[in-house]
Protein backbone atom coordinates (compact mmCIF):
# COMPACT_ATOMS: atom_id res chain seq x y z
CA UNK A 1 2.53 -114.77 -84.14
CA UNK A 2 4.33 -111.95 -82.17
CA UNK A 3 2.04 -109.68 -80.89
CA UNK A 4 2.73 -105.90 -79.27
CA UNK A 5 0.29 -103.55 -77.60
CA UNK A 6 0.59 -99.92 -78.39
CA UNK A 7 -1.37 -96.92 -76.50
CA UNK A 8 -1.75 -93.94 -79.14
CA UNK A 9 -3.78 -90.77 -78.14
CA UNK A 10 -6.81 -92.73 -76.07
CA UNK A 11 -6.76 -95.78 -78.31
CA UNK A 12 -5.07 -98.78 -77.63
CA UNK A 13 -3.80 -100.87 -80.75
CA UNK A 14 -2.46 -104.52 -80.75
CA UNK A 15 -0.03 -104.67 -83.30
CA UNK A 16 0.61 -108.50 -84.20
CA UNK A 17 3.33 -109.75 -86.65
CA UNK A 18 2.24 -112.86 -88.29
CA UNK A 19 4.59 -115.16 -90.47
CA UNK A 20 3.99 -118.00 -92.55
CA UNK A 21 6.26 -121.05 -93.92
CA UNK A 22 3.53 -122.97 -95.85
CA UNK A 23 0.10 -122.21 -97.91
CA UNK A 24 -2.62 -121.62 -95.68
CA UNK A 25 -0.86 -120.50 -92.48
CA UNK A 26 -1.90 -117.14 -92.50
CA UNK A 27 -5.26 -117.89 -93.40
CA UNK A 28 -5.53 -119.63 -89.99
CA UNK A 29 -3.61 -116.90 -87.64
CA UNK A 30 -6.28 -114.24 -89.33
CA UNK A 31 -9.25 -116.71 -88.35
CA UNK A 32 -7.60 -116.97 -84.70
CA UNK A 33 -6.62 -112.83 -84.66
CA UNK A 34 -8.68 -110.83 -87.27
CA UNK A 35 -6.58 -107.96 -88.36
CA UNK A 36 -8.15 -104.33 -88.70
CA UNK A 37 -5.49 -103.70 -91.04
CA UNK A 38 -3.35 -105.72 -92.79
CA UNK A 39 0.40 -104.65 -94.13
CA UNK A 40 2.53 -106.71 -96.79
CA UNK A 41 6.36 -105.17 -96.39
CA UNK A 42 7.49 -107.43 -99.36
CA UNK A 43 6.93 -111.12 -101.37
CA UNK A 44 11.15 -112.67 -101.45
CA UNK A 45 12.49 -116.10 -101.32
CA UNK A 46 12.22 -116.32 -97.53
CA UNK A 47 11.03 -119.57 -95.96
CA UNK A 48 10.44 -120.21 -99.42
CA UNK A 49 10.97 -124.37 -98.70
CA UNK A 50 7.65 -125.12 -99.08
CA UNK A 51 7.11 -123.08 -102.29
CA UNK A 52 7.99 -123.85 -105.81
CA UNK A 53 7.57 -119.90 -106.82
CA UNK A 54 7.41 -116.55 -106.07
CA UNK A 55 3.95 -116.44 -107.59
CA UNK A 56 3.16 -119.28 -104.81
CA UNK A 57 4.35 -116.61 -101.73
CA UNK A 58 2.75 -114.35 -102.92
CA UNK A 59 -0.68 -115.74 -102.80
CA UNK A 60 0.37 -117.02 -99.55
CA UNK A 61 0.94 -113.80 -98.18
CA UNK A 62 -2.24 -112.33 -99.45
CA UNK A 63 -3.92 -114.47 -97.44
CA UNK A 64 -3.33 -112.17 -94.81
CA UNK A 65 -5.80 -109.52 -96.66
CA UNK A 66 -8.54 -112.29 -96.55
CA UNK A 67 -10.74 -112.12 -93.01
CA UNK A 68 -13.81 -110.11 -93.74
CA UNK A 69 -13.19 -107.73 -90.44
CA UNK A 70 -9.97 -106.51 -92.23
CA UNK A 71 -10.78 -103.42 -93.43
CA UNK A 72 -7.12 -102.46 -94.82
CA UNK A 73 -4.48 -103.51 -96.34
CA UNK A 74 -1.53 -101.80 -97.03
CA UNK A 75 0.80 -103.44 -99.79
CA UNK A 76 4.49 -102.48 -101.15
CA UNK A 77 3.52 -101.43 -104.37
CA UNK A 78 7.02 -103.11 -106.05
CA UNK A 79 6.25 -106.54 -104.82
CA UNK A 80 5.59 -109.38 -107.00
CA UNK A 81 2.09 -109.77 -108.68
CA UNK A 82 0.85 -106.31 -107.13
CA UNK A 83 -1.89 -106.71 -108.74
CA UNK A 84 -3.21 -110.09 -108.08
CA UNK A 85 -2.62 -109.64 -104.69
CA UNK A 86 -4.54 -106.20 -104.18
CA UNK A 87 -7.51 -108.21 -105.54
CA UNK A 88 -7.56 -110.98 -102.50
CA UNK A 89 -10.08 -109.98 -100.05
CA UNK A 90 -12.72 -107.29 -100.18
CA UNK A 91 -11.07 -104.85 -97.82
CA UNK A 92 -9.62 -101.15 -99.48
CA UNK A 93 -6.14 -101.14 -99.97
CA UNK A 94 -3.54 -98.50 -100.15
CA UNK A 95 0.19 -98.92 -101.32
CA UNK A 96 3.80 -97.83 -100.71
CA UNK A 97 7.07 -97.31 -101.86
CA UNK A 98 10.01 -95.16 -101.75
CA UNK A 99 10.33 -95.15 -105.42
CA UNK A 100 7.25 -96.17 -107.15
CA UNK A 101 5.55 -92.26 -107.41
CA UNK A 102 2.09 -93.94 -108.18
CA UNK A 103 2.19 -95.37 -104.79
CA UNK A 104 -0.40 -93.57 -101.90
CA UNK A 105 2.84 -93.60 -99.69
CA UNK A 106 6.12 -92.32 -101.65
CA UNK A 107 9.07 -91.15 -99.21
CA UNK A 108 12.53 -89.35 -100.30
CA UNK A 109 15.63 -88.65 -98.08
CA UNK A 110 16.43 -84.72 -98.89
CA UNK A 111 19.77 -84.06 -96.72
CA UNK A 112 19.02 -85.67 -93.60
CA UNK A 113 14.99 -85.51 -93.70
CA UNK A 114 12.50 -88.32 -94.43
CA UNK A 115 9.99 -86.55 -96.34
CA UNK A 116 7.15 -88.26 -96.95
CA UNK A 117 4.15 -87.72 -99.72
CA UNK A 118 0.60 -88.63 -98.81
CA UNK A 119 -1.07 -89.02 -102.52
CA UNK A 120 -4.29 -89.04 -100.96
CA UNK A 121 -3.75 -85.80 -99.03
CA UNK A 122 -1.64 -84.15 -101.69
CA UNK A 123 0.93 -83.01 -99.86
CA UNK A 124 4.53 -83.79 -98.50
CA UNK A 125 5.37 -83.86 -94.87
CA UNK A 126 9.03 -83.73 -93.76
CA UNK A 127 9.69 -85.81 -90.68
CA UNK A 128 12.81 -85.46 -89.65
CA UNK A 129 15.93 -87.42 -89.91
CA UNK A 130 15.61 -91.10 -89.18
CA UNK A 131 17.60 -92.64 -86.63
CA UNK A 132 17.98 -95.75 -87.99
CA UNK A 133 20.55 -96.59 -91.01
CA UNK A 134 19.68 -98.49 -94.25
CA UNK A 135 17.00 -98.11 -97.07
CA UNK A 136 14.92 -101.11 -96.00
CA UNK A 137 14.83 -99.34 -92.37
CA UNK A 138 13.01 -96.25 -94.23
CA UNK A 139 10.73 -98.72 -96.30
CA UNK A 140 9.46 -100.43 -93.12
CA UNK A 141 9.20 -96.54 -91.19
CA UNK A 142 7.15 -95.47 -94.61
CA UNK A 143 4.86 -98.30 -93.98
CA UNK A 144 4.69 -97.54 -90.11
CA UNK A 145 3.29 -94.23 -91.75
CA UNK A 146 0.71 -95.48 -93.39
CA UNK A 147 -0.82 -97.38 -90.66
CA UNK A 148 -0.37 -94.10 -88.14
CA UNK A 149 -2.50 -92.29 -90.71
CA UNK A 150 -5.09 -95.04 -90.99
CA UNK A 151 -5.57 -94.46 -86.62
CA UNK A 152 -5.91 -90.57 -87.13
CA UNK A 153 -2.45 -90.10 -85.61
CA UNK A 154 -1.22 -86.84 -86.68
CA UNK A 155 1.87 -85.78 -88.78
CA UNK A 156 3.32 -83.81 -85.90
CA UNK A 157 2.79 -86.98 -83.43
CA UNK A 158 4.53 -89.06 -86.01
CA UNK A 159 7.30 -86.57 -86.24
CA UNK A 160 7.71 -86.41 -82.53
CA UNK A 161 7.96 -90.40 -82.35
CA UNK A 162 10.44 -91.11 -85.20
CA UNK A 163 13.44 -90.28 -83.23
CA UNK A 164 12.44 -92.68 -80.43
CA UNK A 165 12.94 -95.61 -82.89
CA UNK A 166 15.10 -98.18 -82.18
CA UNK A 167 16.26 -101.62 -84.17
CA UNK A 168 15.59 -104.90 -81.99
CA UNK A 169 18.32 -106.53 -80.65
CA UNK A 170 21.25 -107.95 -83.56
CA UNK A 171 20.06 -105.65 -85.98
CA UNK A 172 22.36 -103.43 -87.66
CA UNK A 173 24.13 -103.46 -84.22
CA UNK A 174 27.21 -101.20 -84.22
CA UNK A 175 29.78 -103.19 -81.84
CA UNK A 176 33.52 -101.62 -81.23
CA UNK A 177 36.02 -104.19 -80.10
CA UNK A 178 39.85 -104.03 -80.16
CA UNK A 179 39.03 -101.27 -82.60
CA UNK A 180 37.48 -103.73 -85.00
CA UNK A 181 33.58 -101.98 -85.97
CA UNK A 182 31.23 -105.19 -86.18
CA UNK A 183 28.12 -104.63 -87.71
CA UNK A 184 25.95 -107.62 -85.64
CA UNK A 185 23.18 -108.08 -88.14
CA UNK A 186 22.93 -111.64 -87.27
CA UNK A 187 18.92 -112.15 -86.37
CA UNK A 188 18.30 -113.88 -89.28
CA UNK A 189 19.12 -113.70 -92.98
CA UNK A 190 17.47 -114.35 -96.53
CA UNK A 191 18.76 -112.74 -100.11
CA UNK A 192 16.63 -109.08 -99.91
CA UNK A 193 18.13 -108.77 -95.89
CA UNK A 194 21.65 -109.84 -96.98
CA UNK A 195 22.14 -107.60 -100.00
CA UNK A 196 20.55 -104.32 -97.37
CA UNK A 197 22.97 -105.08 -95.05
CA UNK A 198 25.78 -105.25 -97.20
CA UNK A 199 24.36 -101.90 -98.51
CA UNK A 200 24.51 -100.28 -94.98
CA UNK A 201 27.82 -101.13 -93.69
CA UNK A 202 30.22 -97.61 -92.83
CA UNK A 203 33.18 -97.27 -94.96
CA UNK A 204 36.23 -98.18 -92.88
CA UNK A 205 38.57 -95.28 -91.27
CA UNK A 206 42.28 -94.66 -92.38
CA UNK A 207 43.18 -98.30 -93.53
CA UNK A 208 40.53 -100.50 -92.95
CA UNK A 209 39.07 -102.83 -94.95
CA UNK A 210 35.11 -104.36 -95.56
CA UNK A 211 34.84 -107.65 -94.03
CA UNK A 212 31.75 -110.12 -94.01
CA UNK A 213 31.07 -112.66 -92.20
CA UNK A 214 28.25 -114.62 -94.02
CA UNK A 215 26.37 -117.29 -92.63
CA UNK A 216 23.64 -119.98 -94.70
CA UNK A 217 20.33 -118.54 -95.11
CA UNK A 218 18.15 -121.65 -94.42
CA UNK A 219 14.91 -123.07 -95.40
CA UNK A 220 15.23 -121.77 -98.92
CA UNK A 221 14.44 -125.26 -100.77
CA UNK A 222 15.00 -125.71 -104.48
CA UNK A 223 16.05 -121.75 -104.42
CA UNK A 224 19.00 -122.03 -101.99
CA UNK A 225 22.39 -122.37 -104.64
CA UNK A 226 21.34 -119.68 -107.06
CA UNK A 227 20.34 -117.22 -103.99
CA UNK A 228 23.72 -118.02 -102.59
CA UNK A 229 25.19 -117.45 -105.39
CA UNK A 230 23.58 -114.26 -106.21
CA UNK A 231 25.26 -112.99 -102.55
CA UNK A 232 28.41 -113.69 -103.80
CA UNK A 233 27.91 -111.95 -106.82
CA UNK A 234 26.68 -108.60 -105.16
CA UNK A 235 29.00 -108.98 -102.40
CA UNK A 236 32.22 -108.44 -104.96
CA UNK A 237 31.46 -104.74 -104.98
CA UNK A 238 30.94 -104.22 -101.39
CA UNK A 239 33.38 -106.32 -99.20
CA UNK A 240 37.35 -107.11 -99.28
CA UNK A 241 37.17 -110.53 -98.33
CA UNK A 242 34.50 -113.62 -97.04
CA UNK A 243 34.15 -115.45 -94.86
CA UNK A 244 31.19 -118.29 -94.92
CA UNK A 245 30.04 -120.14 -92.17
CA UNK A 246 27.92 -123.17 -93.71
CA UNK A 247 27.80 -125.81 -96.33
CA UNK A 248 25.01 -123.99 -98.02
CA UNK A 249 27.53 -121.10 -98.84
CA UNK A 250 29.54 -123.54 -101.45
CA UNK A 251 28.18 -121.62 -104.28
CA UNK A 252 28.95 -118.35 -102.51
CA UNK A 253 32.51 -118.99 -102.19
CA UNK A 254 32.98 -120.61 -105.81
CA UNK A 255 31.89 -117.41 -107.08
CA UNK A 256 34.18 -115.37 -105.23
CA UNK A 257 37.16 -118.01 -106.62
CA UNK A 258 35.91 -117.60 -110.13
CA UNK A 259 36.57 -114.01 -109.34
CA UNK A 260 40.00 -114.22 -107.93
CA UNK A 261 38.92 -113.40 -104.57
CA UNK A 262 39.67 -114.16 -101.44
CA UNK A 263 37.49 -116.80 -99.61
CA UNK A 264 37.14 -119.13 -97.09
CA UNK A 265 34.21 -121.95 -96.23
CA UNK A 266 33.83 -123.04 -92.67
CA UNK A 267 31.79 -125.38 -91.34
CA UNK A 268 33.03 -124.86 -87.85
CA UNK A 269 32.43 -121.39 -85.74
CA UNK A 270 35.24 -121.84 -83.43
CA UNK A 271 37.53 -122.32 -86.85
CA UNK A 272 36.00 -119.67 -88.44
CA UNK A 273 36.34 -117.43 -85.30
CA UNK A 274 39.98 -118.55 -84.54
CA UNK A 275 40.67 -117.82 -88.74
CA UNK A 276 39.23 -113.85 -87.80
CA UNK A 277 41.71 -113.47 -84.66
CA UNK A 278 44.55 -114.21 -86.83
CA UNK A 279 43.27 -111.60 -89.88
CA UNK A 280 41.22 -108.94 -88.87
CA UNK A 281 43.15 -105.81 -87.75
CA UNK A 282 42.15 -102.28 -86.14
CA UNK A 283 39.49 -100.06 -88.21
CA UNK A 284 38.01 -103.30 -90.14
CA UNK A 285 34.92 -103.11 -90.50
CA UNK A 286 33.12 -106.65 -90.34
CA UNK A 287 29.45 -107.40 -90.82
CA UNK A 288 27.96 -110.85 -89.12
CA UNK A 289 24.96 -112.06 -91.21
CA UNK A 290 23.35 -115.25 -91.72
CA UNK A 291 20.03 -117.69 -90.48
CA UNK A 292 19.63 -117.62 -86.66
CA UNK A 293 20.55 -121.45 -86.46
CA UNK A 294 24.25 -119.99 -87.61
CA UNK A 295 24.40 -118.14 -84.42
CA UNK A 296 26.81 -115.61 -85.83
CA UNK A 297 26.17 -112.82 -83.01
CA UNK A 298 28.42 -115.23 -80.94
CA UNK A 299 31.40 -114.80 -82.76
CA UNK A 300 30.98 -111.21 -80.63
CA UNK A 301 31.67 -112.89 -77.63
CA UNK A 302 34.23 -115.76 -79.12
CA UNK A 303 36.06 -112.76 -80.35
């Protein structure tokens, strides 16, 4: 349960982030800290251990709409079981989505400018460009929208505050070193954060090549060879080579050997980082993604 206190206008909001691992975890945080409003960013195979479907997350993450002081939730209108979830709790509910147009929130990138549609207000708003890179960063800012709206914080105030955003620390980091670009995305990693960041990395200048550095996403249960398998798969069309930290990236690797590839398994840092010294040249680009217990952001300073 993170929590972060925000001043907007004369009102002072406490903005909490609450995560769960197990059925009935975010029942309790709500009974300790009763939400106003309640958001739901997505329902993926993270933490998903203690789960033996999707269908099971997402009730578990409804439970966040369930305290009878929540007045609001706001749900990504392209997660799983929609629906059913919208129906937990007795609060209104809005959605969002950058590419379902039935959604209350819809959002487009024309040129450089988030523009954003308000169904509700039935009319489009164009905020400005977003400083932040990827598609999942402009999901979470679309969401941000929706709760500014909810406070009566107006579309010129939200315009004004976009270009003060910033990622937190080892996300989508952009890190020069012996003019080598490393992408230190290394906070944590599951199968929806994996394939984004993949999906964000800069093409290389001149003669570079795509390089990632791909750690085990953890706590994934019963679901953890076919989603590392599924990252090998969708990193064919996006990288040059692989390298896996982790015994949890065996299918990962096989499928990059099926495919004629080149791949390597460590299940040593210090081999994996002394394997990188020896390969990577000047304008590679090289992303560093995996679980938090990997401590890939290190290979940085191992470098």
């Amino acid at each position: 349960l993170a929590i972060l206190q925000h001043t907007t206008g004369e009102e002072e909001v406490l903005v909490l982030e609450m995560g769960m691992t197990a059925p009935g975890q975010l029942t309790r945080l709500v009974q300790i800290a009763p939400p106003e409003v309640a958001v739901i960013t997505t329902v993926a195979l993270v933490h998903a251990c203690y789960f033996q479907s999707l269908e099971e997350i997402a009730w578990a993450k409804a439970e966040i709409l369930s305290h009878s002081h929540t007045c609001l939730g706001i749900v990504h209108r392209d997660v799983a079981h929609f629906d059913e979830i919208c129906r937990v709790g007795h609060c209104r509910k809005l959605s969002f989505s950058a590419e379902h147009r039935e959604a209350d929130y819809t959002a487009d990138v024309v040129g450089s400018t988030f523009r954003v549609q308000a169904r509700l207000e039935k009319h489009s708003y164009d905020l400005g460009m977003l400083p932040v890179p990827g598609e999942h960063n402009r999901h979470n800012a679309l969401a941000a929208v929706a709760v500014a709206r909810h406070f009566n914080v107006g579309w010129e105030q939200i315009k004004e505050a976009l270009p003060s955003l910033v990622l937190p620390e080892r996300r989508l980091q952009f890190v020069s070193l012996q003019g080598i670009l490393f992408v230190n995305d290394a906070y944590n990693a599951a199968e929806l954060s994996v394939k984004a960041a993949f999906q964000t990395m800069p093409s290389p200048e001149r003669a570079g090549r795509k390089i990632a550095v791909f750690g085990s996403m953890l706590e994934l249960g019963k679901f953890s060879e076919e989603s590392h398998k599924r990252i090998g798969e969708f990193a064919l069309d996006y990288v040059e080579r692989l390298y896996c930290l982790g015994e949890e990236c065996s299918s990962t690797c096989r499928v990059w050997e099926e495919a004629g590839r080149p791949s390597l398994l460590f299940n040593d840092r210090m081999a994996l980082v002394a394997a990188l010294k020896m390969d990577l040249r000047p304008d590679d680009v090289v992303l560093l993604k995996g679980s938090r217990a990997k401590e890939l952001w290190r290979v940085l300073e191992e470098f």
